[in-house]
Protein backbone atom coordinates (compact mmCIF):
# COMPACT_ATOMS: atom_id res chain seq x y z
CA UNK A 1 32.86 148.18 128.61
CA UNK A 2 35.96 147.63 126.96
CA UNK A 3 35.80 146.57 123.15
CA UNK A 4 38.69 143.74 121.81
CA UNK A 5 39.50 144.75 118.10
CA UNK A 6 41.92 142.40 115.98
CA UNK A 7 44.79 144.10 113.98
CA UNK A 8 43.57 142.30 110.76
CA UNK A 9 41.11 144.14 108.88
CA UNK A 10 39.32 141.06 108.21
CA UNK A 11 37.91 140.62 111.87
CA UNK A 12 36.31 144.21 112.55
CA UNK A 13 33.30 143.12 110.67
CA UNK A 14 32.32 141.15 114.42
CA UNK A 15 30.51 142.89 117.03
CA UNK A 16 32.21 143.53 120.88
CA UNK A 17 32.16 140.67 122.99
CA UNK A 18 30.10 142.57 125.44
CA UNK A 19 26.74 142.70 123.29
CA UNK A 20 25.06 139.45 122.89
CA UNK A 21 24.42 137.56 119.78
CA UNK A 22 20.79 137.06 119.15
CA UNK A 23 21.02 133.70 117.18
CA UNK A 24 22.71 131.49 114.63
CA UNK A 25 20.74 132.67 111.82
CA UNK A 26 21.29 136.01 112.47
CA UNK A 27 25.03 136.06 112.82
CA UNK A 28 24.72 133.93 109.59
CA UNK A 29 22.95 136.60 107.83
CA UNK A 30 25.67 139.05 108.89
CA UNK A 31 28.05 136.45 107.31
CA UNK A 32 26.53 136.70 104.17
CA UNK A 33 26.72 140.55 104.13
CA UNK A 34 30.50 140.82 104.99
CA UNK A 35 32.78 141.25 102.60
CA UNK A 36 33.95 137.57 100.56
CA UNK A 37 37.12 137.04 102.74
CA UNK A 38 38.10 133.95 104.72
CA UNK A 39 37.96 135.96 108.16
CA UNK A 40 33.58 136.97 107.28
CA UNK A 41 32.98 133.30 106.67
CA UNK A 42 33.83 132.36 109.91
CA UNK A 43 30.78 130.75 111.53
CA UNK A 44 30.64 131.13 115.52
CA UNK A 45 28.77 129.78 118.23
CA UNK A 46 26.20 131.69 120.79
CA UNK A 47 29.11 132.15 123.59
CA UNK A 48 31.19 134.01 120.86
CA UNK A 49 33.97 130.81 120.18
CA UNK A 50 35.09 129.49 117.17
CA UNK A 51 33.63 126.14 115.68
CA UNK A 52 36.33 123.52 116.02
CA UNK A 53 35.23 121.86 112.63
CA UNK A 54 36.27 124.91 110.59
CA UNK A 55 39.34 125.91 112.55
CA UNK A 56 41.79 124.44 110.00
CA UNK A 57 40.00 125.83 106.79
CA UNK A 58 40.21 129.60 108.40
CA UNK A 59 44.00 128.17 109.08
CA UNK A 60 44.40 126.87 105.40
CA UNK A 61 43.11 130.28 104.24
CA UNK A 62 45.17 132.61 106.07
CA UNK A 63 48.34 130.28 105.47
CA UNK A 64 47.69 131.00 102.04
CA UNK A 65 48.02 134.82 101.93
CA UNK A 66 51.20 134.67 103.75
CA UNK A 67 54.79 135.41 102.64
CA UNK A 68 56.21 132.81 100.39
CA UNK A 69 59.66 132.44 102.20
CA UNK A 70 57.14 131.27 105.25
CA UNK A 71 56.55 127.57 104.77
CA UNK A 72 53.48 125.76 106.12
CA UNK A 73 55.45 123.13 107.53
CA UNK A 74 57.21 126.02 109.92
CA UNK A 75 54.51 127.98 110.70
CA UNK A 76 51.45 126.67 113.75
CA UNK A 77 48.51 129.20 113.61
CA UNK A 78 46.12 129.11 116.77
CA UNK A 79 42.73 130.97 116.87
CA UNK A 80 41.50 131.91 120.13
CA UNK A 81 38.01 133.51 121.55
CA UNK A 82 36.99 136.73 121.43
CA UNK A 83 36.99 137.03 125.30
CA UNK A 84 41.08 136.04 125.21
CA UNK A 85 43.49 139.36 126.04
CA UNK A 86 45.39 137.88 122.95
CA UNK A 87 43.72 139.02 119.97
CA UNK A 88 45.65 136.37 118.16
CA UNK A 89 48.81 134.15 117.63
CA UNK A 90 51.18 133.13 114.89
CA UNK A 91 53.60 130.29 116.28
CA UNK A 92 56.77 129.55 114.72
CA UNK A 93 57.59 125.73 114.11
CA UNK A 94 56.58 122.34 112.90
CA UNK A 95 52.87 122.26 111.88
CA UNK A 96 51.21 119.11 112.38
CA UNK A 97 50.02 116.68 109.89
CA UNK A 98 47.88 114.05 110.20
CA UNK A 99 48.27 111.42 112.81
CA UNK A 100 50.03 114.22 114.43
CA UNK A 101 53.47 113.40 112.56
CA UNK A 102 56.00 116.39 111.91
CA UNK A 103 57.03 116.99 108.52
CA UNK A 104 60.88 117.70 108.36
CA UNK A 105 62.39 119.05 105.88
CA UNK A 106 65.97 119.01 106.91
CA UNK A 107 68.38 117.72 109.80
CA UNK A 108 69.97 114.38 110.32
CA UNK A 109 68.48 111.21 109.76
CA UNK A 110 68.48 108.73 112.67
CA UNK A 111 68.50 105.04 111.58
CA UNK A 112 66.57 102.35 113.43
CA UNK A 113 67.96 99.85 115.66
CA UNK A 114 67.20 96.94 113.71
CA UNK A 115 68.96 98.36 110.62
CA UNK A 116 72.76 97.51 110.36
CA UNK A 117 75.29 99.93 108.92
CA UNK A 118 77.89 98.65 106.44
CA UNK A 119 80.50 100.72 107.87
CA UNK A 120 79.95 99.80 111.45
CA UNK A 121 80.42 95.96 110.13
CA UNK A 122 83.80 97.14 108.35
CA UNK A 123 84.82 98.83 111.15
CA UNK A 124 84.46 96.20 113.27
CA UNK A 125 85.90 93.39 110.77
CA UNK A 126 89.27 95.63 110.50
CA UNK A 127 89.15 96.05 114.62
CA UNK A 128 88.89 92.46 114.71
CA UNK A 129 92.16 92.00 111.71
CA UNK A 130 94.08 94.55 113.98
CA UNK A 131 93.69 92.63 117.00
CA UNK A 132 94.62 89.43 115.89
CA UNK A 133 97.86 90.67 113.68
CA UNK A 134 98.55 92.45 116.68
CA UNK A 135 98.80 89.33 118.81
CA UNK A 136 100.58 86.95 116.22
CA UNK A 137 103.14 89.63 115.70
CA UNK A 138 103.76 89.98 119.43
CA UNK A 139 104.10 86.38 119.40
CA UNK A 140 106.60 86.19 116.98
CA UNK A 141 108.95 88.49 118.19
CA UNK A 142 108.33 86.78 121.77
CA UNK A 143 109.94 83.72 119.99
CA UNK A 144 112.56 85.58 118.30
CA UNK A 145 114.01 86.42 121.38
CA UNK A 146 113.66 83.62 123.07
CA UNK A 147 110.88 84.85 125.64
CA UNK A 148 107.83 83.28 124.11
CA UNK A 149 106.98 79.25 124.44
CA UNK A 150 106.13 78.06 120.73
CA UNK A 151 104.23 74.47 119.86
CA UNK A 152 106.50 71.77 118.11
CA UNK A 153 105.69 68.65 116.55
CA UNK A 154 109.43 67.26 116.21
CA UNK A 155 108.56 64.43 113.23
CA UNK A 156 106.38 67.36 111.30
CA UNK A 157 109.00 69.74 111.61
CA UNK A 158 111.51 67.48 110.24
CA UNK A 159 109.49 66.74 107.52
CA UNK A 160 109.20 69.80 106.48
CA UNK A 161 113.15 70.64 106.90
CA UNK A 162 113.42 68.05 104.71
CA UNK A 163 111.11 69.09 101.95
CA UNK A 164 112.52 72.32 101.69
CA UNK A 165 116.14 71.51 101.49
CA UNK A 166 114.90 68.61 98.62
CA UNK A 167 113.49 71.73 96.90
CA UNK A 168 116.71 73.67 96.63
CA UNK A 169 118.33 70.78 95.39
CA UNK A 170 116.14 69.87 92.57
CA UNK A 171 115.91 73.44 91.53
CA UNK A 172 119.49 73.31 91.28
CA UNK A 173 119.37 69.95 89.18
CA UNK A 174 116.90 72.01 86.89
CA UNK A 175 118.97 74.85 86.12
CA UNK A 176 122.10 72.71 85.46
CA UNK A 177 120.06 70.26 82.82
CA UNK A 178 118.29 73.68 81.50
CA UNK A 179 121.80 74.70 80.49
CA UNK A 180 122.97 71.42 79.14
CA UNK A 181 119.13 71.69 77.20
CA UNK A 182 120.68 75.31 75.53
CA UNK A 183 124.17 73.86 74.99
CA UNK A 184 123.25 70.63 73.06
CA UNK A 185 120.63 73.04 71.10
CA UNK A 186 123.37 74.62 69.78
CA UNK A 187 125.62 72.20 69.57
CA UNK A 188 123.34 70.11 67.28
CA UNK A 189 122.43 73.33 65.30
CA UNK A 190 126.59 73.73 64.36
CA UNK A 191 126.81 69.80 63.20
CA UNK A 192 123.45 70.41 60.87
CA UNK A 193 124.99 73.48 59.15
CA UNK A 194 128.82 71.94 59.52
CA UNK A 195 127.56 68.82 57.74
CA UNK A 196 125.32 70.99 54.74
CA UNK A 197 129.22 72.59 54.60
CA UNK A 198 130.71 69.46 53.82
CA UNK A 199 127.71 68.23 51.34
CA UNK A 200 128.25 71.32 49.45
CA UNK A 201 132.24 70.65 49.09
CA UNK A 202 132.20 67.17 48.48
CA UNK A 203 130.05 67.86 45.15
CA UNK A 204 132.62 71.17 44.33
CA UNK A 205 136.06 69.13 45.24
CA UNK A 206 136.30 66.02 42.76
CA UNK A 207 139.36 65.33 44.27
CA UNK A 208 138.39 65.53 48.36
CA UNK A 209 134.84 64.01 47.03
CA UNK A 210 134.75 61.35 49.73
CA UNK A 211 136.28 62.58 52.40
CA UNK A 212 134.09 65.67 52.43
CA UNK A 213 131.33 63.46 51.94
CA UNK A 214 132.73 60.63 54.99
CA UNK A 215 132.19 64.19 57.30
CA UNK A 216 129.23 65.30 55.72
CA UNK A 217 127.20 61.76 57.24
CA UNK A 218 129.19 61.88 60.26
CA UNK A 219 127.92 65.28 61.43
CA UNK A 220 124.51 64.86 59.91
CA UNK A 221 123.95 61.59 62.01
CA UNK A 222 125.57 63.35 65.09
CA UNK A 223 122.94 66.29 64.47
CA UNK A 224 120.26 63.40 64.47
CA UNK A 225 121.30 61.77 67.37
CA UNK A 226 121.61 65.42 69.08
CA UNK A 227 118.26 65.70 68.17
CA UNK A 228 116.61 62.72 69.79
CA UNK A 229 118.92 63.19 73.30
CA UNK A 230 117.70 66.96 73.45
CA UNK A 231 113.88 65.26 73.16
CA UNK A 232 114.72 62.99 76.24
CA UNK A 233 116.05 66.19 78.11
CA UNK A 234 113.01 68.21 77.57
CA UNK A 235 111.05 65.83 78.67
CA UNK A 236 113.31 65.15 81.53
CA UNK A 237 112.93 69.11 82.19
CA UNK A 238 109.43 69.39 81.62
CA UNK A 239 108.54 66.52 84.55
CA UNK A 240 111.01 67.75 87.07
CA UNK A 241 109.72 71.17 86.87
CA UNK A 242 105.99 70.43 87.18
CA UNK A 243 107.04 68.54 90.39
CA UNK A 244 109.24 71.33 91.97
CA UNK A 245 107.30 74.35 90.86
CA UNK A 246 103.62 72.74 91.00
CA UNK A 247 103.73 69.70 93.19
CA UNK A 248 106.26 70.54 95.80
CA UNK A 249 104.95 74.32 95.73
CA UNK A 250 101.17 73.35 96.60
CA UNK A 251 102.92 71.19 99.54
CA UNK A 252 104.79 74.24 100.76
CA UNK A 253 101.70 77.23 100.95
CA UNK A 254 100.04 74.56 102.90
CA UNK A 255 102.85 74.55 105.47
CA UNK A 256 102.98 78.17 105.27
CA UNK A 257 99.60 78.13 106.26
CA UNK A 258 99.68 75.63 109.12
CA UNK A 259 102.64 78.02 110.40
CA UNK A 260 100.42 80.58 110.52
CA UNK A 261 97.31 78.74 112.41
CA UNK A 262 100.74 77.56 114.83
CA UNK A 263 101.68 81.45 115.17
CA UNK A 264 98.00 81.97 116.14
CA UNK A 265 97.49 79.26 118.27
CA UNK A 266 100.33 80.04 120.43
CA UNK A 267 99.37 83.42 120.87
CA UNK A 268 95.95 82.74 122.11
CA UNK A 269 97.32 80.19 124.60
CA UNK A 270 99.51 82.93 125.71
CA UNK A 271 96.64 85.07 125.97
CA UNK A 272 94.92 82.16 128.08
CA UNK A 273 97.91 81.48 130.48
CA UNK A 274 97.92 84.94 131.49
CA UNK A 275 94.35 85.21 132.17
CA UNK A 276 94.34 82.15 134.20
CA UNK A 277 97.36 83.55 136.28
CA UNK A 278 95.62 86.48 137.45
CA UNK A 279 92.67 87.12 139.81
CA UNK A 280 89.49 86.00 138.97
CA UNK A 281 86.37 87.97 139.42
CA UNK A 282 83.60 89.11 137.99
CA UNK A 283 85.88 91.89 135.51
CA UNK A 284 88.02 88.93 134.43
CA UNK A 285 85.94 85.83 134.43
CA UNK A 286 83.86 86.95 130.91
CA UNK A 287 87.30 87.65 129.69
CA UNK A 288 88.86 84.27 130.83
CA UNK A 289 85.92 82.57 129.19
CA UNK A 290 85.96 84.68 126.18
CA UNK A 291 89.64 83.87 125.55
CA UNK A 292 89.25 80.14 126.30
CA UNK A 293 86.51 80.07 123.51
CA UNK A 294 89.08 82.23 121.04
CA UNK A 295 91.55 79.38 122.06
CA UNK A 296 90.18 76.26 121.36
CA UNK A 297 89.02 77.79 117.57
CA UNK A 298 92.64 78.51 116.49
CA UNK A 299 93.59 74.83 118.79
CA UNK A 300 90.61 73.27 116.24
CA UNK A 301 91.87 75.31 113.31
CA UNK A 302 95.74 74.23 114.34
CA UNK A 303 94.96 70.75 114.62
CA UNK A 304 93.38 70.66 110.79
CA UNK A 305 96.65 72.06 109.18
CA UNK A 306 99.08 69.93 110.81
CA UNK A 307 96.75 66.70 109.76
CA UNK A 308 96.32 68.51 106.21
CA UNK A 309 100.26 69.24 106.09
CA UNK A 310 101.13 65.29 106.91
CA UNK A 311 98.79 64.19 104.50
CA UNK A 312 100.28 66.27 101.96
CA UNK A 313 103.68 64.81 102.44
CA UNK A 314 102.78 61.56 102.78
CA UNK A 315 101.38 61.94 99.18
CA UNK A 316 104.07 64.01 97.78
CA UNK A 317 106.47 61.58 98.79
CA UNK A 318 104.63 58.93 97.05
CA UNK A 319 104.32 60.54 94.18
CA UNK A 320 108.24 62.09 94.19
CA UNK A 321 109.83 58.88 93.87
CA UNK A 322 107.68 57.45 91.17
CA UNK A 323 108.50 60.58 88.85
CA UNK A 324 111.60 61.04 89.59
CA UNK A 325 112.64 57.17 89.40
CA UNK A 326 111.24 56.84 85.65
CA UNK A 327 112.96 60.37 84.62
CA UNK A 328 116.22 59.69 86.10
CA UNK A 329 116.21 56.12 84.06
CA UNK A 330 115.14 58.09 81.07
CA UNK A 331 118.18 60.50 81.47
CA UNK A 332 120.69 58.05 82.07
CA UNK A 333 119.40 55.53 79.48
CA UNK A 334 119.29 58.73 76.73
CA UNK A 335 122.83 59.96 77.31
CA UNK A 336 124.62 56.58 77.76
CA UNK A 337 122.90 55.72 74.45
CA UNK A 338 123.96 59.04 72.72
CA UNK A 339 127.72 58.90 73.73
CA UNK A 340 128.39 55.67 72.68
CA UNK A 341 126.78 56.29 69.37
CA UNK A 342 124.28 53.58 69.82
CA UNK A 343 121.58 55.02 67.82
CA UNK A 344 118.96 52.24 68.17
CA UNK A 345 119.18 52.01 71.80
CA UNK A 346 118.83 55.85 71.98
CA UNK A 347 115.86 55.79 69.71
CA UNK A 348 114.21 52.85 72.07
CA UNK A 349 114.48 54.09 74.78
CA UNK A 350 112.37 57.54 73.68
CA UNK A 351 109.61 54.98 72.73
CA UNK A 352 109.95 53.67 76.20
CA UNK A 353 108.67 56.47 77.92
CA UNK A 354 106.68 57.83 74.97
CA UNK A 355 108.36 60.61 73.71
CA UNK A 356 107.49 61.87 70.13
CA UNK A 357 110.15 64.29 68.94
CA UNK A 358 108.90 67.29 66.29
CA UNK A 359 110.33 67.18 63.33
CA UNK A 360 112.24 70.20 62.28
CA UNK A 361 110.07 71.79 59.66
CA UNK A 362 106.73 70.02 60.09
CA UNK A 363 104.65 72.73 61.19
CA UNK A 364 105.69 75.36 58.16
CA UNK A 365 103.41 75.12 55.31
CA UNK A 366 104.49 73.35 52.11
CA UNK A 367 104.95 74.53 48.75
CA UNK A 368 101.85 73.93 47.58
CA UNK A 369 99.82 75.22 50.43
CA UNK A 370 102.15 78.59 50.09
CA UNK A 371 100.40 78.88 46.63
């Protein structure tokens, strides 16, 4: 009769499996004389097997006496009976919890279907960006050298030729009366200190008394009149260049942006024409229909900037000729008045359009404010 003994100290206080236990309260009494260790305390049945309800507390027990750098979620412990050839078993690897889930401590984290990843969105917006640059610049080059059909609306375009070449000119206009602006400035500024010159001699000089005094007046009223005509050119300045640089500018980054919904458009029709040229089956037909759906968006998106764009012009005409009617009257009105020394009429006519000149000196503080 051959005798199964357990390496661990802790099990040799059980009898062979060959003799037979005589009852539960005897192999409990021979619990209570064993040594206090987890391995006496194990209760077992009459056919020699472990209880199942204390199988994890013997577990719990011996998972505490071993090593440290052996973790209890790596380590599985199974107890088997004393008639097993294995006298027993320590398994490497995840131990179960409860519900049977696997604690895991390390490795990579899977995300769940349902959950969307930023990156994957980016990376799919900048796929998208790619794809659609791509085709517009293919386009453009295809028109460049005369390959590639491009959409025209003949009235628009002309409109828009139009608009352009009226900006050039105007800017022009502004940078010629910006210079005349600077020029009178300092014209004005020589007659103001040329006439305190000849104010200062004509009280000095007994003998040229009035004449320096005759050119003293003249030059001061010139200096006046200087004055009130650089107003009216401000003002003429100031109008002009809200319309080129505001009004006609807004015009023009809407055409720039119906060109590019044109570019677009024509490069998805493209895109179309060649689909439709080729075969058709069931590899191209979800292509076909994907592109005809990519089609009539930009075709939708095309048709809203070229209504937007002759809107726009229709307005900026409108309002073009009303502004620059009233500032070229103000101009001519202002400098025909100046050179023939009509002072009144020059005067009037700033009232007209209701310009209020500034005073030289009114905004520094006076002497008793100083104090």
């Amino acid at each position: 009769m051959s005798e199964h003994r357990n390496e661990s100290a802790t099990l040799d206080e059980f009898p062979p499996a060959g003799e037979e236990v005589q009852s539960d309260s005897e192999g409990g009494a021979m619990a209570q004389e064993s040594p206090k260790n987890s391995a006496a305390e194990i209760p077992v049945t009459s056919n020699g097997q472990l209880e199942d309800s204390h199988e994890h507390s013997f577990n719990r027990d011996l998972k505490r006496s071993l090593p440290v750098g052996l973790g209890l979620s790596e380590t599985k412990i199974t107890s088997h009976g004393f008639d097993s050839t294995k006298e027993g078993v320590v398994e490497a690897g995840p131990f179960p919890g409860k519900g049977g889930r696997a604690q895991q401590k390390s490795g990579p984290v899977v995300l769940a279907d349902e959950v969307k990843n930023p990156a994957m969105e980016k990376l799919e917006l900048v796929r998208k960006w790619s794809l659609n640059t791509y085709k517009c610049t293919r386009q453009i080059i295809s028109e460049k050298l005369g390959r590639g059909s491009r959409t025209v609306d003949l009235e628009l375009e002309a409109q828009i030729d139009i608009l352009r070449d009226n900006k050039k000119k105007y800017e022009n206009i502004l940078k010629l009366a910006q210079t005349l602006s600077t020029q009178l400035f300092q014209m004005v500024h020589t007659q103001r200190q040329l006439g305190d010159a000849f104010a200062d001699l004509s009280l000095k000089s007994l003998e040229l008394h009035e004449e320096f005094g005759y050119n003293a007046d003249t030059q001061k009223l010139l200096a006046k009149n200087g004055e009130t005509l650089l107003g009216a050119i401000n003002f003429f300045i100031a109008n002009v260049n809200t319309l080129v640089n505001k009004t006609i500018e807004d015009t023009l980054l809407t055409v720039k942006q119906y060109e590019s919904a044109r570019i677009e458009y024509d490069a998805y029709r493209t895109d179309l024409e060649e689909l439709n040229l080729g075969p058709r089956d069931a590899n191209t037909l979800p292509k076909i229909e994907q592109s005809q759906q990519l089609f009539q968006v930009h075709k939708e998106k095309y048709d809203k900037m070229r209504n937007d764009v002759s809107i726009k012009l229709k307005f900026l005409e409108e309002n073009k000729v009303k502004v620059l009617h009233n500032q070229l009257v103000l101009f001519h009105n202002a400098i025909a008045a100046y050179f023939a020394g009509n002072q009144k009429q020059l005067e009037q006519t700033l009232k007209q359009f209701h310009i209020k000149l500034k005073t030289p000196g009114a905004d520094a503080p006076s002497w008793l404010e100083e104090q």
